[in-house]
N, C-alpha and C. Protein backbone atom coordinates (compact mmCIF):
# COMPACT_ATOMS: atom_id res chain seq x y z
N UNK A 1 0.85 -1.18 0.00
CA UNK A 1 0.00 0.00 0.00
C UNK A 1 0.89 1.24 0.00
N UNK A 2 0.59 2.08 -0.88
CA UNK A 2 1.25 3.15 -0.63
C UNK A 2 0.91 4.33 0.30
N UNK A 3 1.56 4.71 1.47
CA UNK A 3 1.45 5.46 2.53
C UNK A 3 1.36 7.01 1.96
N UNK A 4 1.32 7.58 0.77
CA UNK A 4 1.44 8.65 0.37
C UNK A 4 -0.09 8.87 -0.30
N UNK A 5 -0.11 7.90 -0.52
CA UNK A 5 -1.93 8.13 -1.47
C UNK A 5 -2.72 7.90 -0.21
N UNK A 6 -2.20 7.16 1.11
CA UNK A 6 -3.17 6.56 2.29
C UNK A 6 -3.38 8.06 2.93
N UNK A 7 -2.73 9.23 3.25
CA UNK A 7 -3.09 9.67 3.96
C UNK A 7 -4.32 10.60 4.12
N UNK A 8 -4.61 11.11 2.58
CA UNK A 8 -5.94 12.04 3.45
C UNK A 8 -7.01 11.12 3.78
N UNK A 9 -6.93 9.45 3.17
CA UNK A 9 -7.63 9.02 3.83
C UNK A 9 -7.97 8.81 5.51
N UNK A 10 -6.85 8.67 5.26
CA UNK A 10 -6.35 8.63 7.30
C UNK A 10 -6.48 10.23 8.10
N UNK A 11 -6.55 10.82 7.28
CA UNK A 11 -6.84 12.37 7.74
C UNK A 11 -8.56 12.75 7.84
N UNK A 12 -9.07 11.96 6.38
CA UNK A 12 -10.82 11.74 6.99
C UNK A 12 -10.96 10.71 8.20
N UNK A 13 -10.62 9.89 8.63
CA UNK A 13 -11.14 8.82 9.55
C UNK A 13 -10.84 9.79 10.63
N UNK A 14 -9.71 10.66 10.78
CA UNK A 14 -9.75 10.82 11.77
C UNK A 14 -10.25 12.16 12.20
N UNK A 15 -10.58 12.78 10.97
CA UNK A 15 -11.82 13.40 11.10
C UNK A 15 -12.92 13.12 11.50
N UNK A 16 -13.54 12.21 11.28
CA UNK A 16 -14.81 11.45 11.31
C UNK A 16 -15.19 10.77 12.42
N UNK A 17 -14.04 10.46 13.44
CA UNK A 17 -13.93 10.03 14.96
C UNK A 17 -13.88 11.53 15.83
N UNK A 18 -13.32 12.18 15.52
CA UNK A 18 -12.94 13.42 15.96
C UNK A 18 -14.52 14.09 16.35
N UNK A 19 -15.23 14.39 14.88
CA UNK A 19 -16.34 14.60 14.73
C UNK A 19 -17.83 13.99 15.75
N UNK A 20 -17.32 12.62 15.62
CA UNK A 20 -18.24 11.76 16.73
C UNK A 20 -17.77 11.77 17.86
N UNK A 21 -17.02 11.98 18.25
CA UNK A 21 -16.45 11.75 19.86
C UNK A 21 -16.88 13.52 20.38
N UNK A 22 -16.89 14.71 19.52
CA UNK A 22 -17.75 16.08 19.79
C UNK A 22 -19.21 15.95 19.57
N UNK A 23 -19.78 15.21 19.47
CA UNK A 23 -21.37 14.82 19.26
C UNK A 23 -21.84 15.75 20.45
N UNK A 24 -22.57 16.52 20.40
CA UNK A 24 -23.34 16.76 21.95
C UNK A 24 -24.39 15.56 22.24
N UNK A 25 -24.35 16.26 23.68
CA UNK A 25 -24.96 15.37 24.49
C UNK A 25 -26.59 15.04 24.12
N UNK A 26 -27.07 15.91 23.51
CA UNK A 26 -28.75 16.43 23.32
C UNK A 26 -28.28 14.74 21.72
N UNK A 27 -27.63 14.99 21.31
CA UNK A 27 -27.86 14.27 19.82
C UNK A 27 -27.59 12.57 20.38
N UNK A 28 -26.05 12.57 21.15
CA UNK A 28 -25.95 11.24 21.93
C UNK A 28 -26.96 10.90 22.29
N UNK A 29 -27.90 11.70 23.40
CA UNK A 29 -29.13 10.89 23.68
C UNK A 29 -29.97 10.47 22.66
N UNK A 30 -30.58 11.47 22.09
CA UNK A 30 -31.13 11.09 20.50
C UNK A 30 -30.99 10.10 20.08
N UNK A 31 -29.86 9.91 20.12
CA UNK A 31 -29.32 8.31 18.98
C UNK A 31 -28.88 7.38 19.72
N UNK A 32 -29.54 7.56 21.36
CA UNK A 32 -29.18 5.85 22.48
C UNK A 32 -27.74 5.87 22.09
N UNK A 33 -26.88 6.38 22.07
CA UNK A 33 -25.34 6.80 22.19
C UNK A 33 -24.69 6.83 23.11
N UNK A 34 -25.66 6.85 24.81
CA UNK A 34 -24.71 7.01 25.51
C UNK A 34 -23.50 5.71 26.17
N UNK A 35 -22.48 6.57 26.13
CA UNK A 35 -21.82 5.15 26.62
C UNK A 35 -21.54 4.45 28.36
N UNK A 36 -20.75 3.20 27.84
CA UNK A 36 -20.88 2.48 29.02
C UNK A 36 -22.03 2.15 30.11
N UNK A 37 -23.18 1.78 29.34
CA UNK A 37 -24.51 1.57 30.03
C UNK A 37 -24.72 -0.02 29.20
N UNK A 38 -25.34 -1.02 29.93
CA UNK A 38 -25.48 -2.34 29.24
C UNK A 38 -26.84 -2.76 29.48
N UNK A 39 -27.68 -1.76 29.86
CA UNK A 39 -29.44 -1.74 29.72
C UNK A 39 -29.93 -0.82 28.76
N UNK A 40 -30.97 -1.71 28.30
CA UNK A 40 -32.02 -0.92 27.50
C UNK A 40 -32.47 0.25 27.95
N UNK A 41 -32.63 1.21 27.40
CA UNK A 41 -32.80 2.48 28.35
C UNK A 41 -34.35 2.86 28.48
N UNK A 42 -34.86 3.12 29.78
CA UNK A 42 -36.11 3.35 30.05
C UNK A 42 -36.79 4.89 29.58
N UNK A 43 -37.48 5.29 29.43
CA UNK A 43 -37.93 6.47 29.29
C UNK A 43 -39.34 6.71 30.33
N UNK A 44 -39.01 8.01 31.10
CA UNK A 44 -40.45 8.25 31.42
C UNK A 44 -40.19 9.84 31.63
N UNK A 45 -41.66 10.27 31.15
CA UNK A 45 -42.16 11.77 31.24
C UNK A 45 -42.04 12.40 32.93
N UNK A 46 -42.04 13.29 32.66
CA UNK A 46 -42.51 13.67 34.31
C UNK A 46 -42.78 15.29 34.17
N UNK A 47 -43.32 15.74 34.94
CA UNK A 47 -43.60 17.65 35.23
C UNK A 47 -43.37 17.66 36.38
N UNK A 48 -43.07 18.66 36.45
CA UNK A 48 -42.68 19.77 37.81
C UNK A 48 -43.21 20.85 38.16
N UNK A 49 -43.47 21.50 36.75
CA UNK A 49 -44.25 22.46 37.06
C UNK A 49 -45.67 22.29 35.92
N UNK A 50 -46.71 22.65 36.67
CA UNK A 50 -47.89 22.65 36.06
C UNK A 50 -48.56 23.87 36.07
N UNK A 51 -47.75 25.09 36.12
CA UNK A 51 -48.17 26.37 35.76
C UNK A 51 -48.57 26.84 34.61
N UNK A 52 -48.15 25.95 33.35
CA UNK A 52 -48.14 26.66 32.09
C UNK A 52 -49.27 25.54 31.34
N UNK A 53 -49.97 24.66 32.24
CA UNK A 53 -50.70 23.88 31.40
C UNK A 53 -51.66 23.13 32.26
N UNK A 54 -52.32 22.53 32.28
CA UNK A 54 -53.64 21.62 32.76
C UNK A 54 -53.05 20.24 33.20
N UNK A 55 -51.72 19.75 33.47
CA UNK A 55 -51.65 18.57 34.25
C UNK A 55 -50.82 19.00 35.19
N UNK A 56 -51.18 18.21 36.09
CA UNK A 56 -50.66 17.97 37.75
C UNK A 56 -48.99 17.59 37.53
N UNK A 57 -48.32 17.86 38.45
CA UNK A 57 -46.98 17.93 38.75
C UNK A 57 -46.87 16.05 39.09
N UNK A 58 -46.08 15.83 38.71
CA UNK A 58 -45.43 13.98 38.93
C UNK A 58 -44.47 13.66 40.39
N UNK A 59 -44.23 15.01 40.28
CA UNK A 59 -42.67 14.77 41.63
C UNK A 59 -42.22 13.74 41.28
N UNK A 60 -41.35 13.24 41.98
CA UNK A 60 -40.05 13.18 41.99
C UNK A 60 -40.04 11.39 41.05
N UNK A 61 -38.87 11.27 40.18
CA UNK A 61 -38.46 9.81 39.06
C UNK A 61 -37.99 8.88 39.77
N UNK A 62 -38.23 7.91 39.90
CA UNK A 62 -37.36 6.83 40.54
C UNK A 62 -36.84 6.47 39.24
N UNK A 63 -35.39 6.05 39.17
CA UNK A 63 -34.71 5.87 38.59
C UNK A 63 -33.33 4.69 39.20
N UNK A 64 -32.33 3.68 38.26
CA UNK A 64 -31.54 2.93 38.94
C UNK A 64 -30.60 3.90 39.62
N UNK A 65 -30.22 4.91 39.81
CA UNK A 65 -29.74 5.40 40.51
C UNK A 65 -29.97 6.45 41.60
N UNK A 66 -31.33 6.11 41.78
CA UNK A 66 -31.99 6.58 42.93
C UNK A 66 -33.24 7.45 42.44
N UNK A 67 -33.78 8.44 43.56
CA UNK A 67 -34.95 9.25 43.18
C UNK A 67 -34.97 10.55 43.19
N UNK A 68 -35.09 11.08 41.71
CA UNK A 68 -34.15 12.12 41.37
C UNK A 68 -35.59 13.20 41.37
N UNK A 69 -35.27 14.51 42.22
CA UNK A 69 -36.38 15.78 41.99
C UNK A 69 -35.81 17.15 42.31
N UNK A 70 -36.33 17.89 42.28
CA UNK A 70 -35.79 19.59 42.19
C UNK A 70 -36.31 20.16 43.68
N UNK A 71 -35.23 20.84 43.88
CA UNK A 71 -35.29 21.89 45.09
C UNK A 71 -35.75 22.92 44.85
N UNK A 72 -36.50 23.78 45.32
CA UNK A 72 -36.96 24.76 44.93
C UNK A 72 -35.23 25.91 44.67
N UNK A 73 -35.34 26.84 43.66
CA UNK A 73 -34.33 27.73 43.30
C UNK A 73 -33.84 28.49 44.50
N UNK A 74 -32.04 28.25 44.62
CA UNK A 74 -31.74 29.61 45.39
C UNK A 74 -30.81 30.02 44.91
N UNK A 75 -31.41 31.45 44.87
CA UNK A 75 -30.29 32.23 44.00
C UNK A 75 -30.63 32.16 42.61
N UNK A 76 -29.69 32.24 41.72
CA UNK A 76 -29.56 31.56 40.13
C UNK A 76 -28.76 30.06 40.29
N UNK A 77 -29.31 29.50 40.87
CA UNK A 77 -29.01 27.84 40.58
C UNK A 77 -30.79 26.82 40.86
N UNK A 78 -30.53 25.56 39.76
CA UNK A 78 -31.08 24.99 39.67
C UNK A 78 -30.77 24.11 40.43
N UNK A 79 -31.18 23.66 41.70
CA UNK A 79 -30.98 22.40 42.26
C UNK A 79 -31.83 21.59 42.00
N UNK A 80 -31.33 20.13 41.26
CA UNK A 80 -31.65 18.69 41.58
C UNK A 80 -31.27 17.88 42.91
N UNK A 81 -32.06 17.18 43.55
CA UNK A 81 -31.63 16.21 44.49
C UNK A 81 -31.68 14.49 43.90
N UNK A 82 -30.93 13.85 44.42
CA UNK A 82 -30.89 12.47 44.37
C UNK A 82 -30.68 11.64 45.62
N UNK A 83 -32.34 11.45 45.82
CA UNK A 83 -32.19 10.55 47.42
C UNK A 83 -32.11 11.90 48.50
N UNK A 84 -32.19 13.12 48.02
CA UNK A 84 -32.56 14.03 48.63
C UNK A 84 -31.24 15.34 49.37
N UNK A 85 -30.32 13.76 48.01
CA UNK A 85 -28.67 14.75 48.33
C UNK A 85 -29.19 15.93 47.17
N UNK A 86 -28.64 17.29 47.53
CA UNK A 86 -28.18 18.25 46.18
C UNK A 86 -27.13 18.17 45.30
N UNK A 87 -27.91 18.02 44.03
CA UNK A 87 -27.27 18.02 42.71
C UNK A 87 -26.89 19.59 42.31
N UNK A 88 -26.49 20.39 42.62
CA UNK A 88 -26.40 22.00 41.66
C UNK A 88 -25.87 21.47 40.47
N UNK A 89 -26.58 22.44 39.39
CA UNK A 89 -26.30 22.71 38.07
C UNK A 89 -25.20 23.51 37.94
N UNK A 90 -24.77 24.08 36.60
CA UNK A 90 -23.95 25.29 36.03
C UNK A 90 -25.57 26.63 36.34
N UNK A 91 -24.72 27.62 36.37
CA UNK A 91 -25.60 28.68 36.85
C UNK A 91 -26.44 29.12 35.48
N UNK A 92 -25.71 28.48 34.39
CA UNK A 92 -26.42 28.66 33.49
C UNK A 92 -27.79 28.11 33.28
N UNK A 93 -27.64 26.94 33.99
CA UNK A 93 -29.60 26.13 33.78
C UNK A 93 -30.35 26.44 34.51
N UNK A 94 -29.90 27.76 35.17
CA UNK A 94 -30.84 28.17 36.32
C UNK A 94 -32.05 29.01 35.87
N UNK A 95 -33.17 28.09 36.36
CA UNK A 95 -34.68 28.85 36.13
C UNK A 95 -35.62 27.51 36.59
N UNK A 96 -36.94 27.72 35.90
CA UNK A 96 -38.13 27.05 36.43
C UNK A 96 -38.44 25.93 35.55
N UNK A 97 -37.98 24.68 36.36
CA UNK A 97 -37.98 23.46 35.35
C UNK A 97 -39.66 23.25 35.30
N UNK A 98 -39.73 23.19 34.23
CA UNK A 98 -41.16 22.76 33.67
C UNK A 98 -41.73 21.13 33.59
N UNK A 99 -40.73 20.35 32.93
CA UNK A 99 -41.26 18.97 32.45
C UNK A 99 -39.97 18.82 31.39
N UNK A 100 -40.30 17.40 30.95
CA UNK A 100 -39.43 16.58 30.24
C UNK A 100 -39.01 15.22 30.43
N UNK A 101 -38.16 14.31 30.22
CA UNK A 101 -38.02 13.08 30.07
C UNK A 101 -36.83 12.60 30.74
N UNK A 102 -36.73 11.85 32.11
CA UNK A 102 -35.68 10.97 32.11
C UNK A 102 -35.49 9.35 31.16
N UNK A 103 -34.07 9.48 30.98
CA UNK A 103 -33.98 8.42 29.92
C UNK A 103 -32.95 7.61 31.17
N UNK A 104 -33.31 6.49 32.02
CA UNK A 104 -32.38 5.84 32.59
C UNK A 104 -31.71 4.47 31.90
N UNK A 105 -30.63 4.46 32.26
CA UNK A 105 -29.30 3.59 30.96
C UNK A 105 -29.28 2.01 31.72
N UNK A 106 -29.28 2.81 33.37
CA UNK A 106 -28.85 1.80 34.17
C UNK A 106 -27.57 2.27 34.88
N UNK A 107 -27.14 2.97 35.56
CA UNK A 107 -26.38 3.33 36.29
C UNK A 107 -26.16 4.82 35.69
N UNK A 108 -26.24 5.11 34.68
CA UNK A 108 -26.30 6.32 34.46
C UNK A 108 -27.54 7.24 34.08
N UNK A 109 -28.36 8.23 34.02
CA UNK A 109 -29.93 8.65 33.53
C UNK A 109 -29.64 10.12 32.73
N UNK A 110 -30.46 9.92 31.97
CA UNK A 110 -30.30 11.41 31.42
C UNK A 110 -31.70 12.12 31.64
N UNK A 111 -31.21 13.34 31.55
CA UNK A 111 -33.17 14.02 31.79
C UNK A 111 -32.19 15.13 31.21
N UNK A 112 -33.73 15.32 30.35
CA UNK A 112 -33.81 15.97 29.09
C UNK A 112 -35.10 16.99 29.33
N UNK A 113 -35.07 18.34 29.63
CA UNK A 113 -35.74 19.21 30.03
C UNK A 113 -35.99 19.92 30.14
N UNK A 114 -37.67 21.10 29.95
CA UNK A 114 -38.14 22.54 29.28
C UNK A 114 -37.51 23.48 31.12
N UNK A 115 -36.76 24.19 30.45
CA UNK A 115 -36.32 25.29 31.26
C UNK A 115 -36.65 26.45 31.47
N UNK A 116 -37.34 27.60 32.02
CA UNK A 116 -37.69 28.66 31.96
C UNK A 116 -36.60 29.48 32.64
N UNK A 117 -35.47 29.92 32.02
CA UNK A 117 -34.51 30.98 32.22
C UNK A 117 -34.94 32.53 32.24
N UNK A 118 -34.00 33.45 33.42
CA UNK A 118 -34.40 34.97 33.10
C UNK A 118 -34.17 35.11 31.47
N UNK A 119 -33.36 35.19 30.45
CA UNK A 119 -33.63 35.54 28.86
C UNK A 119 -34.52 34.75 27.94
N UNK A 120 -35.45 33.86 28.39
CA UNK A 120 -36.27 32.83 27.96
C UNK A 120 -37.69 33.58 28.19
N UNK A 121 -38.36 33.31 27.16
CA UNK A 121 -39.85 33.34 27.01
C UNK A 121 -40.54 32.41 27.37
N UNK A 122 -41.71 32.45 28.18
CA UNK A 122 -42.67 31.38 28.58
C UNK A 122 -43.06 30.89 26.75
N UNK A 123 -42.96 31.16 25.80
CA UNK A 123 -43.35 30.67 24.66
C UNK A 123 -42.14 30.12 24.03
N UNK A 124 -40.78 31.03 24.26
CA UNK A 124 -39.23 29.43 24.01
C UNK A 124 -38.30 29.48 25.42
N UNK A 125 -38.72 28.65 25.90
CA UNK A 125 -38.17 27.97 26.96
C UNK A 125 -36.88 26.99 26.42
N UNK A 126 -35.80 27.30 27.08
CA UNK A 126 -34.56 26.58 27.16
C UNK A 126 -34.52 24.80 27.17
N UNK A 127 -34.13 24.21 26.25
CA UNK A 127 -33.87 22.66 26.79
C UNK A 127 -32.39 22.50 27.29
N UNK A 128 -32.59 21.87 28.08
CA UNK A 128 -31.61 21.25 29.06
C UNK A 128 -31.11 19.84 29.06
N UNK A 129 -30.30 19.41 28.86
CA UNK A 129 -29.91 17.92 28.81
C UNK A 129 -28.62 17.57 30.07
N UNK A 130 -29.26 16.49 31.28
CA UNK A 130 -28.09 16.49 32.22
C UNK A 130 -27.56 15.14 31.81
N UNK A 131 -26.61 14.45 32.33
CA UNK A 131 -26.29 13.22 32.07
C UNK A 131 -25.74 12.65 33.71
N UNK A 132 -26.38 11.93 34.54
CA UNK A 132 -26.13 11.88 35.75
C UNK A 132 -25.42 10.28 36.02
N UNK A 133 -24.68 10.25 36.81
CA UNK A 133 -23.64 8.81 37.46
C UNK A 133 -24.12 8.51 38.49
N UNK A 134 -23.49 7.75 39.25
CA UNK A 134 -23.82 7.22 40.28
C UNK A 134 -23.45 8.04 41.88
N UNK A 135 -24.33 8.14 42.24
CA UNK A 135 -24.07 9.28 43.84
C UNK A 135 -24.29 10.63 42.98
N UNK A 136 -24.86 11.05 42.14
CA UNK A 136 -25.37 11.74 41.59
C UNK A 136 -24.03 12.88 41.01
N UNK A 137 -22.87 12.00 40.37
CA UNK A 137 -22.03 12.69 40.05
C UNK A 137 -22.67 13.64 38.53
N UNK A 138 -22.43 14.70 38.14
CA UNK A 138 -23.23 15.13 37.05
C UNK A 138 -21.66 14.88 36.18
N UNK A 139 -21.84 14.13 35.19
CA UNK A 139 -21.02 13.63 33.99
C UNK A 139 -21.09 14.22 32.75
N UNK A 140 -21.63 15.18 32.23
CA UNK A 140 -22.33 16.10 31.51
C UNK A 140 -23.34 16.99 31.13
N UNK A 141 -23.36 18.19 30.37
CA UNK A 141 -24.72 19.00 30.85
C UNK A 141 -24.37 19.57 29.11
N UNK A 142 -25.55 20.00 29.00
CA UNK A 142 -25.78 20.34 27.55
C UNK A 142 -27.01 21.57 27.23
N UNK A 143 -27.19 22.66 26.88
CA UNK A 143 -28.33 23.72 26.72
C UNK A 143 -28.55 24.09 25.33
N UNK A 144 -29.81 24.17 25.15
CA UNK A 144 -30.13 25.21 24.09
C UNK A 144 -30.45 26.25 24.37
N UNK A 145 -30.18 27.45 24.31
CA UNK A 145 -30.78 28.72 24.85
C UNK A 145 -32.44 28.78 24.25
N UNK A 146 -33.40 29.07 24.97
CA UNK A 146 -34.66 29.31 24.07
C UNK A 146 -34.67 30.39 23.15
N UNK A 147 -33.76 31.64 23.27
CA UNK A 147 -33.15 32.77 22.12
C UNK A 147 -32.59 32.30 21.74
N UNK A 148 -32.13 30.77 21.08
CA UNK A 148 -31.09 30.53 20.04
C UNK A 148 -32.62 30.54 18.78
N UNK A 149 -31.74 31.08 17.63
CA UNK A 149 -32.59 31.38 16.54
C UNK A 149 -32.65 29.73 15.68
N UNK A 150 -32.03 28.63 15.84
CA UNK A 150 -31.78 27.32 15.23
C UNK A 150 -31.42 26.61 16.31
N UNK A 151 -31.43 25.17 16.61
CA UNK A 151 -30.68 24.63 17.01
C UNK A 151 -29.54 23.96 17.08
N UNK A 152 -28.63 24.33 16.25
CA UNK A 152 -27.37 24.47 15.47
C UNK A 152 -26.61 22.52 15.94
N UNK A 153 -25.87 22.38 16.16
CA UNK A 153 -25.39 21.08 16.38
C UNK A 153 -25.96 20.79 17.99
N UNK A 154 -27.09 20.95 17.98
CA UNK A 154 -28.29 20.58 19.20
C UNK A 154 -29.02 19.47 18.75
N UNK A 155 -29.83 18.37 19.44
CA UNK A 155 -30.61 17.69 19.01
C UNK A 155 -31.65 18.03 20.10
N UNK A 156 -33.20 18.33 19.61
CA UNK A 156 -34.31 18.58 20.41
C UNK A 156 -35.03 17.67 20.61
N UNK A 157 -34.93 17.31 22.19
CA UNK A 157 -35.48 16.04 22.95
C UNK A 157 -36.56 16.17 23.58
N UNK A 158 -37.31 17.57 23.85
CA UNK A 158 -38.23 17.94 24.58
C UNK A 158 -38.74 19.41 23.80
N UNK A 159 -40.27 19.13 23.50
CA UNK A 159 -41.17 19.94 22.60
C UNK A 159 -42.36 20.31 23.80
């Protein structure tokens, strides 16, 4: 083989890993991508807040890594609890979680979720994507701003 004609091939592959290994998190979930999980992944809905619509609040997900629900806001942070420990967010996901979907893997869960931020409109509300471990380590976090004009290399998990 000649190593001179091989390389931009070898320069796409490793483009193309490069490319997938930057996937966000919103699209990973999308496409059951996440790694190191060896269960089928569960899905269930839940609300939190039932201000903006006609169904009752769910409280809190049981999930394999415990039972995951929101603290009421202090400050600009979003607290999650797990088992009733606090999860804080980035100050950025801070606002009034509405509803959305945990996706549990099996030791790891994702929840995928309508955000009401101070620069957010009750009509585009922020999605949020967490990716949670075990003892409620947070392993990744992912946003769409609800002022983003596209969702650019976002995947939208919650309508």
């Amino acid at each position: 083989m000649n190593l001179r004609r091989s390389r931009p091939l070898v320069g796409l592959l490793i483009c193309a890993f490069g490319a997938q290994a930057s996937e966000s998190l919103s699209c990973r979930v999308h496409g059951n991508q996440i790694k190191g999980t060896g269960k089928t992944p569960v899905a269930v809905e839940f609300i939190w807040s039932a201000a903006h619509g006609t169904d009752e609040a769910t409280g809190s997900i049981k999930t394999s890594i415990g039972q995951i629900d929101q603290r009421d806001n202090v400050g600009s942070v979003t607290i999650l609890t797990l088992n009733g420990k606090a999860i804080p967010l980035p100050a950025s996901f801070a606002g009034s979680v509405r509803f959305g979907r945990a996706i549990d893997y099996g030791g790891k869960v994702a929840l995928a979720f309508l955000t009401e931020r101070a620069d957010d409109s009750s009509a585009s509300p922020s999605q949020a994507v967490v990716l949670l471990g075990q003892g409620g380590a947070v392993l990744e976090t992912d946003l769409l701003p609800g002022t983003a004009t596209s969702p650019g290399d976002h995947c939208v998990l919650v309508q």
